[in-house]
Protein backbone atom coordinates (compact mmCIF):
# COMPACT_ATOMS: atom_id res chain seq x y z
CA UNK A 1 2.88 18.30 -13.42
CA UNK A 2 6.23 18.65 -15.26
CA UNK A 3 8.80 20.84 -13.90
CA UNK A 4 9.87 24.07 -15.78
CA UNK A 5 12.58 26.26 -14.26
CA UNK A 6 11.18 28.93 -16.05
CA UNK A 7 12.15 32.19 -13.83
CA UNK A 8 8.61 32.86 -13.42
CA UNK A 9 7.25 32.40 -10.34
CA UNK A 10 3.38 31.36 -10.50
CA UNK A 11 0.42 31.77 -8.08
CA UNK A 12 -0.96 28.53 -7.39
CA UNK A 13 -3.98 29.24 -9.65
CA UNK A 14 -1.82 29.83 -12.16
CA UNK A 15 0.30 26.47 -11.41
CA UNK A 16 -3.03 25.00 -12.18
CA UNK A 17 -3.73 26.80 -15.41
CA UNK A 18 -0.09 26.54 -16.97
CA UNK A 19 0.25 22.94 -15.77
CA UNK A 20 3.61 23.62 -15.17
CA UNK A 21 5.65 24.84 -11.73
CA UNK A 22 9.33 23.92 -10.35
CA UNK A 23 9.81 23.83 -6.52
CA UNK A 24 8.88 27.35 -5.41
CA UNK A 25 5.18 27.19 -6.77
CA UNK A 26 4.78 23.54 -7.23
CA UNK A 27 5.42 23.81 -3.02
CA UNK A 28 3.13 26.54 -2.29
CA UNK A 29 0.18 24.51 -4.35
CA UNK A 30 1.42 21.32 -2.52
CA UNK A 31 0.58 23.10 0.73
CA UNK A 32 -3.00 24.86 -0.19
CA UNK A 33 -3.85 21.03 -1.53
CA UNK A 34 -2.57 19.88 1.83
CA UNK A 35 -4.47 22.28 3.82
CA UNK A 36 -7.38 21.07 1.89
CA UNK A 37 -6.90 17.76 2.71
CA UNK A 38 -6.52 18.92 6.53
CA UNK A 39 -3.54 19.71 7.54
CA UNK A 40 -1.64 22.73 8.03
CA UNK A 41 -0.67 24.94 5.24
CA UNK A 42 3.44 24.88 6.04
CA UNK A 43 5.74 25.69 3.62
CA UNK A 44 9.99 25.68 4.31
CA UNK A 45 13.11 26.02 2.35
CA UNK A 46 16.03 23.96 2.10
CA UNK A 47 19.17 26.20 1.61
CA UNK A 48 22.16 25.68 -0.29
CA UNK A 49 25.89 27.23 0.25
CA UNK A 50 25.29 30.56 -1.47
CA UNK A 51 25.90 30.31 -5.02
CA UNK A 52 26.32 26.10 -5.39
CA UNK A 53 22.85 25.64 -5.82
CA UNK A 54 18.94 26.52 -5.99
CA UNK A 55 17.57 26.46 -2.92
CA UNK A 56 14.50 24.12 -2.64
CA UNK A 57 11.03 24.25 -1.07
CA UNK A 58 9.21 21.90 0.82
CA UNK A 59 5.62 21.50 1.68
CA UNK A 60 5.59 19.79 5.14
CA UNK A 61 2.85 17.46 7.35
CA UNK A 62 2.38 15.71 10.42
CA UNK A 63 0.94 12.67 10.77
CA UNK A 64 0.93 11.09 14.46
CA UNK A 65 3.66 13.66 15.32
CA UNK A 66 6.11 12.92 12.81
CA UNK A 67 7.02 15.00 9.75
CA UNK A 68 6.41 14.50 5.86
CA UNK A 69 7.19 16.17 2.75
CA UNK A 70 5.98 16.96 -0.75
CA UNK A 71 8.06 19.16 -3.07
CA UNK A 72 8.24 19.53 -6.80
CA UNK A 73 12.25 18.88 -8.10
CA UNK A 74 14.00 18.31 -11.57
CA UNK A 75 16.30 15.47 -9.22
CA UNK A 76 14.70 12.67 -8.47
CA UNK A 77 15.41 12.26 -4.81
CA UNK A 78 14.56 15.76 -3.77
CA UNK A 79 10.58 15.15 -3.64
CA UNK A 80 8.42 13.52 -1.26
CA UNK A 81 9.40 11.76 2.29
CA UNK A 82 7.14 9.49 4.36
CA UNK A 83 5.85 11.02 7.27
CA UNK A 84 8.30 9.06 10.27
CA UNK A 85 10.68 11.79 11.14
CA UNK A 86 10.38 12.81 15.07
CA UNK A 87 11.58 16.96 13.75
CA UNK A 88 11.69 18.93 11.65
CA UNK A 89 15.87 18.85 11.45
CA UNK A 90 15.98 15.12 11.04
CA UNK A 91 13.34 15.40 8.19
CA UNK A 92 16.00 18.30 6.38
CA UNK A 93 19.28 16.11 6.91
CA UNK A 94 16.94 13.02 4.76
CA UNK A 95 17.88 15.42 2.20
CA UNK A 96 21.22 15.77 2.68
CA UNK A 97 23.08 13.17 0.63
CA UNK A 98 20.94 13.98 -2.29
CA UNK A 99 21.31 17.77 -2.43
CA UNK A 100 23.96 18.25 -5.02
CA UNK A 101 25.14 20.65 -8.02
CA UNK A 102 26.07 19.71 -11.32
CA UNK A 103 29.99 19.70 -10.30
CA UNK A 104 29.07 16.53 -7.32
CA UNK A 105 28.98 18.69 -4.61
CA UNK A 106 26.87 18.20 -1.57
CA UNK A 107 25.45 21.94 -1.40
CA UNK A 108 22.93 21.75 1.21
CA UNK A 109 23.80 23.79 4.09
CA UNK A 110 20.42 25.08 6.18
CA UNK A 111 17.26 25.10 6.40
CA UNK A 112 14.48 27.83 7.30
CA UNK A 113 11.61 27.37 10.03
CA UNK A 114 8.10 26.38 8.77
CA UNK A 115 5.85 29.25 7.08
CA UNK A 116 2.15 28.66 8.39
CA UNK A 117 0.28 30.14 5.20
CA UNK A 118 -3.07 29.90 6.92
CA UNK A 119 -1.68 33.58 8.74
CA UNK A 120 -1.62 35.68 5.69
CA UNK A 121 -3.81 37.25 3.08
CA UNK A 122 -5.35 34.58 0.99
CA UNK A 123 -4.83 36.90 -2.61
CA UNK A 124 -1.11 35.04 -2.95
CA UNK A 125 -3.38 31.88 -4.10
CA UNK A 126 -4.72 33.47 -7.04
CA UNK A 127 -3.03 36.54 -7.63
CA UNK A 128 0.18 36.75 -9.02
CA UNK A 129 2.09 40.02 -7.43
CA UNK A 130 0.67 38.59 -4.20
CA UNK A 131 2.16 35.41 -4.80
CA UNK A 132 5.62 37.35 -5.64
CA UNK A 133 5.51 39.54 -2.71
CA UNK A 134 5.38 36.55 -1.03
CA UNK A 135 7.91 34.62 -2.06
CA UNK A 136 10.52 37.60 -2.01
CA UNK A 137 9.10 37.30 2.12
CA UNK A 138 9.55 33.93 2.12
CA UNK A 139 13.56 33.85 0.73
CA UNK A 140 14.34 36.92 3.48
CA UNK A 141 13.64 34.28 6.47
CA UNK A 142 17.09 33.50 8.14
CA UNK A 143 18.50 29.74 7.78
CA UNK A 144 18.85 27.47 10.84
CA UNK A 145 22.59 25.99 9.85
CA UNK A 146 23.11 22.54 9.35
CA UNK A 147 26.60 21.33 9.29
CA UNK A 148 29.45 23.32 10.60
CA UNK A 149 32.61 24.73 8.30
CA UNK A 150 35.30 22.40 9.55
CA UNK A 151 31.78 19.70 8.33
CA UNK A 152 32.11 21.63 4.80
CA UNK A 153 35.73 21.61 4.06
CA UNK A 154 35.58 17.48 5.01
CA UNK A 155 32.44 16.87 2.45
CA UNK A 156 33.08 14.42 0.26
CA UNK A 157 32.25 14.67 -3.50
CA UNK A 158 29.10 13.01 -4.65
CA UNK A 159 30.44 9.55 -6.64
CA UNK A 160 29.69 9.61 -10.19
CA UNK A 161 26.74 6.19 -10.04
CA UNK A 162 24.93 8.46 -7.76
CA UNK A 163 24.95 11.26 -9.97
CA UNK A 164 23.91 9.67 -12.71
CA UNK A 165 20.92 8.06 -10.74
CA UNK A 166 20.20 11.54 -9.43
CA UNK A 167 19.76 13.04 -12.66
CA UNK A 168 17.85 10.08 -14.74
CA UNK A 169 15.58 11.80 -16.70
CA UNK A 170 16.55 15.32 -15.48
CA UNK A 171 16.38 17.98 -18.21
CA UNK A 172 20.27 19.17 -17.41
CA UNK A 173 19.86 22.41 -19.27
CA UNK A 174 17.18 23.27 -16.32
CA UNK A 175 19.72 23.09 -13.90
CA UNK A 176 21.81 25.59 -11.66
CA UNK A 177 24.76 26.47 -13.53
CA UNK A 178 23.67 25.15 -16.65
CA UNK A 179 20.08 26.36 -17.21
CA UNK A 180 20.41 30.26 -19.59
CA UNK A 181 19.42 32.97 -16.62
């Protein structure tokens, strides 16, 4: 589907009728279609130092107890990731070096714990103010850190080649800082 950062966040019905989703709802389809498939419905969010960056979420799986990911991004890098990572820490730090603003800066900073969407009401799937009440739940869960301050302050910035591979094809007026809020 292509991305739209339109500030509209979509049930996943509504993913599928609109054709259309950016990471929030394209991740919380990603994990129903998941659960279909068999596994569990786990959903997690990649956090950013606050105001560098979107945050990002992730729809997660386990195949022969390592840890996968699908996820919906306007960067290139920030999508899926084979399922070999022994937890769920390593699999967030494969993200690391490719989590950056529009200014080259490295901006991912935490991560939350797995949301098992099998536990709640089903109505989120199909009905939007579900679906929003949701997702205002799911951005209140606390971050697990990922790199310490003294880390921070030593990041270096992203070179510009990697940028530019980052970004092929990215609509830039989509992005954080850029995109009309």
């Amino acid at each position: 589907m292509p991305y739209n950062a339109e500030e509209r966040d979509r049930s996943p019905l509504n993913v599928i009728l609109d054709q259309q989703c950016h990471c929030l709802d394209g991740g919380f389809l990603a994990a129903i279609l998941l659960w279909k498939l068999g596994f569990k419905p786990l959903v997690l969010d990649l956090v950013p130092a606050p105001g560098l960056d979107d945050d990002h979420v992730l729809a997660l799986f386990q195949i022969e107890g390592r840890w996968g990911a699908v996820a919906k991004s306007n960067f290139l890098q920030l999508g899926f990731r084979e399922p070999v990572f022994k937890n769920i820490r390593e699999l967030t730090m494969s993200y690391f070096e490719h989590y950056m603003n529009t200014a080259r800066q490295k901006t991912l900073r935490g991560y939350t714990r797995p949301m098992d969407l099998s536990t709640l009401d089903p109505a989120w799937m199909w009905d939007e103010s579900a679906a929003n009440r949701l997702y205002k739940k799911f951005y209140t869960r606390k971050p697990i850190a990922l790199i310490t301050k003294s880390m921070e302050k030593r990041l270096n910035p992203v070179r510009e080649k990697i940028f530019e591979a980052e970004t092929l094809g990215t609509d830039m007026s989509w992005v954080f800082g850029n995109r009309a809020d």
